[in-house]
Protein backbone atom coordinates (compact mmCIF):
# COMPACT_ATOMS: atom_id res chain seq x y z
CA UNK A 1 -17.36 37.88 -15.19
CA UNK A 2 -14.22 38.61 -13.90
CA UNK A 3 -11.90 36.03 -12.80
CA UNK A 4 -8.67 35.91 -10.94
CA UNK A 5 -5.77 33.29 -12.07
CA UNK A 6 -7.05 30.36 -9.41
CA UNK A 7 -10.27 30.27 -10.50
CA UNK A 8 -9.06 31.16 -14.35
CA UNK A 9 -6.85 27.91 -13.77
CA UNK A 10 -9.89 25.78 -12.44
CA UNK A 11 -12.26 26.58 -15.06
CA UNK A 12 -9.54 25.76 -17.80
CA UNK A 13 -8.76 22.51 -15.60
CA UNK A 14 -12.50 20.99 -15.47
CA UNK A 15 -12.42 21.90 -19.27
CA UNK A 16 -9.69 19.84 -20.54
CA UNK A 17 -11.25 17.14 -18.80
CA UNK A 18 -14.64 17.64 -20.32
CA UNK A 19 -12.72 17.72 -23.71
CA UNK A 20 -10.70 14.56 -22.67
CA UNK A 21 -14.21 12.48 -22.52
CA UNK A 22 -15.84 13.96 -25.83
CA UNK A 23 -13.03 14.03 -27.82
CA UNK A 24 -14.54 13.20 -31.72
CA UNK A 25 -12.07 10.27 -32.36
CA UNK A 26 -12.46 8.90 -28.91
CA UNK A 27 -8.47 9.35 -28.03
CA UNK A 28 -8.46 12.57 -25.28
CA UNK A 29 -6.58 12.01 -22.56
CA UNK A 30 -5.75 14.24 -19.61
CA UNK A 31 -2.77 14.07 -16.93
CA UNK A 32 -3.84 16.29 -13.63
CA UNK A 33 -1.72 17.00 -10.64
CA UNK A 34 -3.31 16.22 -7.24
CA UNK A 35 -2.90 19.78 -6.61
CA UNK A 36 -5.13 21.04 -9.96
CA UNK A 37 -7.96 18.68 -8.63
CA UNK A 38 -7.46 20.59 -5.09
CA UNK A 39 -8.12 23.81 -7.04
CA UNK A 40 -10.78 22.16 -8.89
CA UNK A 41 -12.30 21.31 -5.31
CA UNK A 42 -11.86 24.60 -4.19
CA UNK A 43 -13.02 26.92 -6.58
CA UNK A 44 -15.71 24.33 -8.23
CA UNK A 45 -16.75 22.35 -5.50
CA UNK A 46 -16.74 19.23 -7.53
CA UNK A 47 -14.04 16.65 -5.91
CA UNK A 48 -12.73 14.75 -8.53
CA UNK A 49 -10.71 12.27 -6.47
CA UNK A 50 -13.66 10.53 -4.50
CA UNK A 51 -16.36 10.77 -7.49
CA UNK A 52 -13.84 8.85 -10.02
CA UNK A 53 -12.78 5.04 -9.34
CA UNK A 54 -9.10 3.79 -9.95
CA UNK A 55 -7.99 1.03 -12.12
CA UNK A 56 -8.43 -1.61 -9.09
CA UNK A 57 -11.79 -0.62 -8.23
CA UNK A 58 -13.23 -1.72 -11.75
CA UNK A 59 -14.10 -5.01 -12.68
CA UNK A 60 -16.08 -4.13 -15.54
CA UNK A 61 -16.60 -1.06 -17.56
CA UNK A 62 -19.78 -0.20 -20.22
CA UNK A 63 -19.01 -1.32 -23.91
CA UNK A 64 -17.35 1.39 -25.85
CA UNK A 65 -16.20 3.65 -22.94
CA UNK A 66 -13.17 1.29 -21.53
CA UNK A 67 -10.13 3.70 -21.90
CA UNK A 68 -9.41 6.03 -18.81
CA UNK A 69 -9.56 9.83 -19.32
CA UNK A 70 -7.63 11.21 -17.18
CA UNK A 71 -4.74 10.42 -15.07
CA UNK A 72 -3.40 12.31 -11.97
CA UNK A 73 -0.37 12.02 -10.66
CA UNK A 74 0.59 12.61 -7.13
CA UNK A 75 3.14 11.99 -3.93
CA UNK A 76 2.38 8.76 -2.66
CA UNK A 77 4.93 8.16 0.64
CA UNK A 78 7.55 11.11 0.29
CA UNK A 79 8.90 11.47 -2.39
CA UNK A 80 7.73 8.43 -4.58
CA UNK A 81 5.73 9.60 -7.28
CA UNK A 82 2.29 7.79 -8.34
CA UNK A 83 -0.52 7.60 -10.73
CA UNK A 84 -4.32 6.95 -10.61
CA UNK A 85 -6.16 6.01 -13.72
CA UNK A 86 -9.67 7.73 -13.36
CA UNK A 87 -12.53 6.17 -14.82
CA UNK A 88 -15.65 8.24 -14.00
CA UNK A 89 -19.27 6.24 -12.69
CA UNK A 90 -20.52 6.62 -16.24
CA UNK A 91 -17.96 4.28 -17.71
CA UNK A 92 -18.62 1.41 -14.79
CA UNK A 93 -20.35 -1.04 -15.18
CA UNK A 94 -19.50 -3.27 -11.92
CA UNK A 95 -17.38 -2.31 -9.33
CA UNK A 96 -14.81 -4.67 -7.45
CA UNK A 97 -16.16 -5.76 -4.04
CA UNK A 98 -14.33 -4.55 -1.21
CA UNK A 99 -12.36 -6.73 1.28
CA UNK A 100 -13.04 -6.12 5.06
């Protein structure tokens, strides 16, 4: 199938991150821009930003799977640059409880 560069870029994305979480020696690790999980959204449908929980939403993560795979790094008010580390629902165990 043919591809143009978007979805080229997309496919090659979500792949790095697959590669990230089966690396063999347990070590992959993936930086993302916010806008390569926008392409990711748009071409794949998958949205990578809601499905994965930050570092301060996880109080407890499954035995053997602690280390974050992938990082993004976006804008957070202007021009200050920030970070999310991603743990996906497979590596969470419990969740923090939410204040209201």
């Amino acid at each position: 199938m043919k591809l143009n560069k978007q979805e080229q870029k997309a496919i090659d994305d979500m792949r790095s991150i697959l590669d990230a979480i089966t690396h063999s020696e347990g070590r992959g690790y993936v930086c993302m821009s916010s806008g390569d999980l926008t392409n990711i959204e748009r071409v794949l449908g998958i949205n990578l930003w809601n499905s994965t929980f930050s570092k301060k939403q996880v109080k407890k993560t499954i035995r053997g799977k602690e280390r974050s795979v992938m990082k993004v790094c976006f804008q957070a008010g202007g021009q200050h640059s920030a970070e999310k580390h991603c743990f996906f629902p497979f590596q969470v165990k419990e969740k923090m409880s939410v204040k209201v």
